[in-house]
Protein backbone atom coordinates (compact mmCIF):
# COMPACT_ATOMS: atom_id res chain seq x y z
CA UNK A 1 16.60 -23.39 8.09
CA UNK A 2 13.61 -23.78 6.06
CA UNK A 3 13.76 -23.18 2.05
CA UNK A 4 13.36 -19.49 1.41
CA UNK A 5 10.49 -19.32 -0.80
CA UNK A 6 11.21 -15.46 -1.08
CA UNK A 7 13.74 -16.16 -3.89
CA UNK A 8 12.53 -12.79 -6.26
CA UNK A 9 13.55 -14.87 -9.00
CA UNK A 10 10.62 -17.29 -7.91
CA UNK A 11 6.63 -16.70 -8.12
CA UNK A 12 5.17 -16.00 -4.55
CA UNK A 13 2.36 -18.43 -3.97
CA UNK A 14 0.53 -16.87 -1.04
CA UNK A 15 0.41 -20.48 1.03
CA UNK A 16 3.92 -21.49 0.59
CA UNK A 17 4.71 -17.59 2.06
CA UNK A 18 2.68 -18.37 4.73
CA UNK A 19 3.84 -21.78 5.77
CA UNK A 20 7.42 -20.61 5.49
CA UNK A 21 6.97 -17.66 8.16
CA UNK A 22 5.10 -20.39 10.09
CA UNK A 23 8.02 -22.16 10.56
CA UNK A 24 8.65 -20.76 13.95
CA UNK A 25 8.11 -22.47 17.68
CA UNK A 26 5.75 -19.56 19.17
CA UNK A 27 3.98 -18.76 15.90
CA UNK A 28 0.02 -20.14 15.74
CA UNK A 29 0.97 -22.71 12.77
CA UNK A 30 -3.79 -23.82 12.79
CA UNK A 31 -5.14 -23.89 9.91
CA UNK A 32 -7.36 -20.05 10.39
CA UNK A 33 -3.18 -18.70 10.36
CA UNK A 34 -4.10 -18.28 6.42
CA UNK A 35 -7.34 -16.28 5.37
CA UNK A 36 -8.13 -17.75 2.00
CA UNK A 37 -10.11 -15.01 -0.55
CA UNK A 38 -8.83 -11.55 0.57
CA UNK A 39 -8.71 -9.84 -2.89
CA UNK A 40 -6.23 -8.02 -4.30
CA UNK A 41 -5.14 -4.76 -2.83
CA UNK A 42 -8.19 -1.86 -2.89
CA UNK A 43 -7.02 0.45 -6.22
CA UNK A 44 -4.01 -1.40 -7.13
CA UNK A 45 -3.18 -3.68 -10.14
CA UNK A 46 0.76 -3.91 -9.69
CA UNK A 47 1.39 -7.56 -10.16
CA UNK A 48 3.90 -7.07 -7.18
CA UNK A 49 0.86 -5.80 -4.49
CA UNK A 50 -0.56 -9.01 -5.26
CA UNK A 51 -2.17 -10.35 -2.05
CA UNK A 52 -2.94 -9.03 1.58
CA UNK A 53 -2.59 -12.80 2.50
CA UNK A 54 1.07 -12.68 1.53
CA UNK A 55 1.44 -10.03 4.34
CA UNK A 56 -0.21 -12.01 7.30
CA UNK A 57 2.19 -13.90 8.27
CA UNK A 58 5.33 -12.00 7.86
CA UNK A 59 3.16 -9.35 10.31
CA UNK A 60 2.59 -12.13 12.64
CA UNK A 61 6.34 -13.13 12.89
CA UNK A 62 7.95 -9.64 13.84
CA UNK A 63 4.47 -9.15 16.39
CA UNK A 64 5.17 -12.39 18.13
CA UNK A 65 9.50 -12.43 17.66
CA UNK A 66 9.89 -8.92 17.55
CA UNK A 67 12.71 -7.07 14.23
CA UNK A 68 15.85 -8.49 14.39
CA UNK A 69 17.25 -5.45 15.35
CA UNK A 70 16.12 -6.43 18.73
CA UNK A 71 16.80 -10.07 18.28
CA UNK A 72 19.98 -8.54 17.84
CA UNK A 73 20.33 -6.91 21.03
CA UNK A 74 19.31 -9.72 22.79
CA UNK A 75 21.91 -12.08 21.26
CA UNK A 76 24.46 -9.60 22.23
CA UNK A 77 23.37 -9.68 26.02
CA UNK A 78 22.99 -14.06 25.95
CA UNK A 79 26.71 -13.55 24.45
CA UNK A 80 27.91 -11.36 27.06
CA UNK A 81 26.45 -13.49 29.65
CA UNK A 82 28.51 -16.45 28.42
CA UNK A 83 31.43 -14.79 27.62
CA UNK A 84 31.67 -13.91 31.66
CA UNK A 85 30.93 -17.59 32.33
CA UNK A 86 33.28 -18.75 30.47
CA UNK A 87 36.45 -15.67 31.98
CA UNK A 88 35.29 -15.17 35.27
CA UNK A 89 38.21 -17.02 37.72
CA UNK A 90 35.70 -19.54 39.63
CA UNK A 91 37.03 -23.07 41.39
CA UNK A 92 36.58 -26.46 39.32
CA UNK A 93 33.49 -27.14 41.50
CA UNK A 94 31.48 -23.99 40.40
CA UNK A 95 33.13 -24.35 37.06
CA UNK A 96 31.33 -27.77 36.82
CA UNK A 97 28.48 -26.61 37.90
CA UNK A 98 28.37 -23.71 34.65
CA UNK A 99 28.82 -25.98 32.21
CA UNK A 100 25.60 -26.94 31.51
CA UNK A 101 24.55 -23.52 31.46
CA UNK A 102 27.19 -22.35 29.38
CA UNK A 103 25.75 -25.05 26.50
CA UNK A 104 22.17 -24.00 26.96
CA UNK A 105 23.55 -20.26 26.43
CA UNK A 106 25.60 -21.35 23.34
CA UNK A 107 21.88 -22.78 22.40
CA UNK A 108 19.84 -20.04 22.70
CA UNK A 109 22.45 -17.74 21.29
CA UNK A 110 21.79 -19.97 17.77
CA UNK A 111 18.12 -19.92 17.92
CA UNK A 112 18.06 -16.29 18.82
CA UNK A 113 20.13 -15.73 15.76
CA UNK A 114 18.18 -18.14 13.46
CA UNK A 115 14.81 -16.35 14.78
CA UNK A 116 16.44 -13.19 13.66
CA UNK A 117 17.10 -14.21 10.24
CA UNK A 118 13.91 -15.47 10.44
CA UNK A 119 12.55 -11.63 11.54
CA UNK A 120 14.69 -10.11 8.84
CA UNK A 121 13.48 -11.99 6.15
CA UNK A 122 9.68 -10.71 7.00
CA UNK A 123 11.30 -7.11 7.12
CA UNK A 124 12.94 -7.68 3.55
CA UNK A 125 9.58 -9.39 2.27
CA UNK A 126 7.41 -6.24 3.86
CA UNK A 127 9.99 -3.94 2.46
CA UNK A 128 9.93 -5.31 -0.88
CA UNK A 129 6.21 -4.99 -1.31
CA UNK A 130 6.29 -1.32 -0.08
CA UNK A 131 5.43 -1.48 3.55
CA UNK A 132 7.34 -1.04 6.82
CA UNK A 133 6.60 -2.90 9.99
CA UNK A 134 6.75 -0.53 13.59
CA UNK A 135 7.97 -2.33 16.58
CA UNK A 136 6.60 0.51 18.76
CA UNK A 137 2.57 -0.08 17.52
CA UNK A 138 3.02 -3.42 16.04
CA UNK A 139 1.43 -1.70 13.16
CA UNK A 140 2.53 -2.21 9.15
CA UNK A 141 2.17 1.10 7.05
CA UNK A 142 3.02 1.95 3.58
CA UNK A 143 3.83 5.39 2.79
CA UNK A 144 1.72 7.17 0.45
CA UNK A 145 2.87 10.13 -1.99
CA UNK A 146 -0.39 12.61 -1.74
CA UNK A 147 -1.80 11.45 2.10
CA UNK A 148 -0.68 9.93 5.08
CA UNK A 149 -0.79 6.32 3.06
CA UNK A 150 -2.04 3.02 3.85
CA UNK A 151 -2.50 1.13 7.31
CA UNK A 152 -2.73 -2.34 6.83
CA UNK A 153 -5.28 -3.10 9.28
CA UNK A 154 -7.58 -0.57 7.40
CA UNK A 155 -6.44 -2.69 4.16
CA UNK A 156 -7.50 -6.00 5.15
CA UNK A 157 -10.97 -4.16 6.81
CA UNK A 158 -11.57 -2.72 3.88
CA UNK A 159 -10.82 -5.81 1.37
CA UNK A 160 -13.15 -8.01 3.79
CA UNK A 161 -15.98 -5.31 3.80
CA UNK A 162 -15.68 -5.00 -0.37
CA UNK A 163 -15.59 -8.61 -1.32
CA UNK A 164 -18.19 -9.42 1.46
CA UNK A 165 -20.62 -7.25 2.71
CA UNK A 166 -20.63 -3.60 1.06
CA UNK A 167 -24.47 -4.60 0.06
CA UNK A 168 -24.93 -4.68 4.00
CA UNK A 169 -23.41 -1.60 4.71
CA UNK A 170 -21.33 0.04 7.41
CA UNK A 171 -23.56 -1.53 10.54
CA UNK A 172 -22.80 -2.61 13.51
CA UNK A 173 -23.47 -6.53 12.68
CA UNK A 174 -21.44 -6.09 9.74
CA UNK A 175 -18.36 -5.00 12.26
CA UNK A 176 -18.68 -7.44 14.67
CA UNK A 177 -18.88 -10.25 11.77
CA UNK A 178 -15.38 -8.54 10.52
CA UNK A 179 -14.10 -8.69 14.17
CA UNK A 180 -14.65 -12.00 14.62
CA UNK A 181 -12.90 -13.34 11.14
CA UNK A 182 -10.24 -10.80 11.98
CA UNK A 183 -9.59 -12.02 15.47
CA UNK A 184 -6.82 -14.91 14.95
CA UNK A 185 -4.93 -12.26 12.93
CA UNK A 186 -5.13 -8.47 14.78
CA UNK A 187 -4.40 -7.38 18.62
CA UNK A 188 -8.39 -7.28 20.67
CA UNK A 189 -7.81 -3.28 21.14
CA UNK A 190 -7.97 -3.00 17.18
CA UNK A 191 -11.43 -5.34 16.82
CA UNK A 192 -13.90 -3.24 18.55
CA UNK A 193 -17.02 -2.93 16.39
CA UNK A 194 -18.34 -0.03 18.33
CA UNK A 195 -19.26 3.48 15.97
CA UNK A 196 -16.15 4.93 15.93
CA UNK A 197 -13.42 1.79 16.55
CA UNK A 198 -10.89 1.19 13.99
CA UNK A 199 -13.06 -1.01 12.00
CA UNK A 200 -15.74 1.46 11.09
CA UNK A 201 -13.19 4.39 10.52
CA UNK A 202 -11.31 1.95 7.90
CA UNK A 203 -14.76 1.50 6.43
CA UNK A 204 -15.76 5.28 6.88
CA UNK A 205 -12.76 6.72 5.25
CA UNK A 206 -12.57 4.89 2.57
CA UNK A 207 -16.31 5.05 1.58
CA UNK A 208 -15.92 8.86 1.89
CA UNK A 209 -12.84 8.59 -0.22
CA UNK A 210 -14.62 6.69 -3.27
CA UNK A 211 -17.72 8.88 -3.56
């Protein structure tokens, strides 16, 4: 398995984060995988929140591998398909003929379990830095003691909007320029730019927050 660069005993460099979760057969491993710039956290100075980039691609991992909870699950059913290779009273002929498949299971069953650890170490990174990843939306949140806390989609709108267009305002060109650096990163129903999409209520709110 790769190094863990994760060590808390270590300082997180946002890149080497990012290459490590990009370690994974599936995962987009071009160059956009890493937006470079995205400033610190909106209204927070905790040398621990220190970069939405650090996020990225932990998010991406669980969205395209899933939590290893499920990973879990899955290893358990590759397992119990073996196991009834391996007991069920067949001649030499079919058993000849399993073999093969029996080694491709045994396979699989490692790189599900490697993918989980893989999986669970985004979960322990997210969870470290306060956020929680839900398999059901494919959404990362992070609970928030006096409202309904922070979505990270709205975080990384907002942190693009601040450092590079607040002078432009809330417009529809401004959206659609947001969309379209936000694309490699965020599902297409999230990236509307219309009045009203996700983008321009992550922009709304928080403007109507700060005055």
């Amino acid at each position: 398995m790769a190094q863990n660069p994760l060590d808390p005993l270590n300082p997180l460099d946002p890149l080497q984060v990012a290459l490590f979760f990009c370690g994974l057969p599936g995962v987009n491993t071009e160059p956009k995988w890493f937006v470079k710039g995205i400033p610190l956290l909106p209204d927070n100075g905790s040398p621990q929140e220190r970069d939405l980039n650090l996020l990225i691609a932990p998010l991406q991992v669980l969205r395209v591998f899933g939590t290893s909870e499920s990973l879990m699950r899955k290893h358990e059913v590759v397992n119990q398909a073996a196991g009834v290779l391996r007991e069920l009273p067949m001649g030499d002929g079919y058993r000849d003929r399993f073999t093969s498949t029996l080694d491709e299971l045994d396979e699989l069953t490692a790189y599900i379990m490697r993918t989980a650890e893989f999986s669970l170490y985004a979960e322990n990174f997210l969870s470290t830095k306060g956020w929680t990843f839900d398999p059901v939306k494919g959404k990362v949140r992070q609970k928030g003691r006096r409202h309904r806390g922070k979505d990270f989609f709205c975080e990384v709108v907002w942190a693009f909007y601040v450092a590079r267009y607040s002078d432009k305002g809330n417009t529809g060109p401004v959206r659609r320029e947001i969309s379209r650096e936000l694309s490699p990163y965020f599902e297409e129903s999230e990236l509307s730019s219309d009045t009203e999409s996700p983008i321009y209520q992550a922009i709304y709110n928080r403007e109507k927050r700060s005055k």
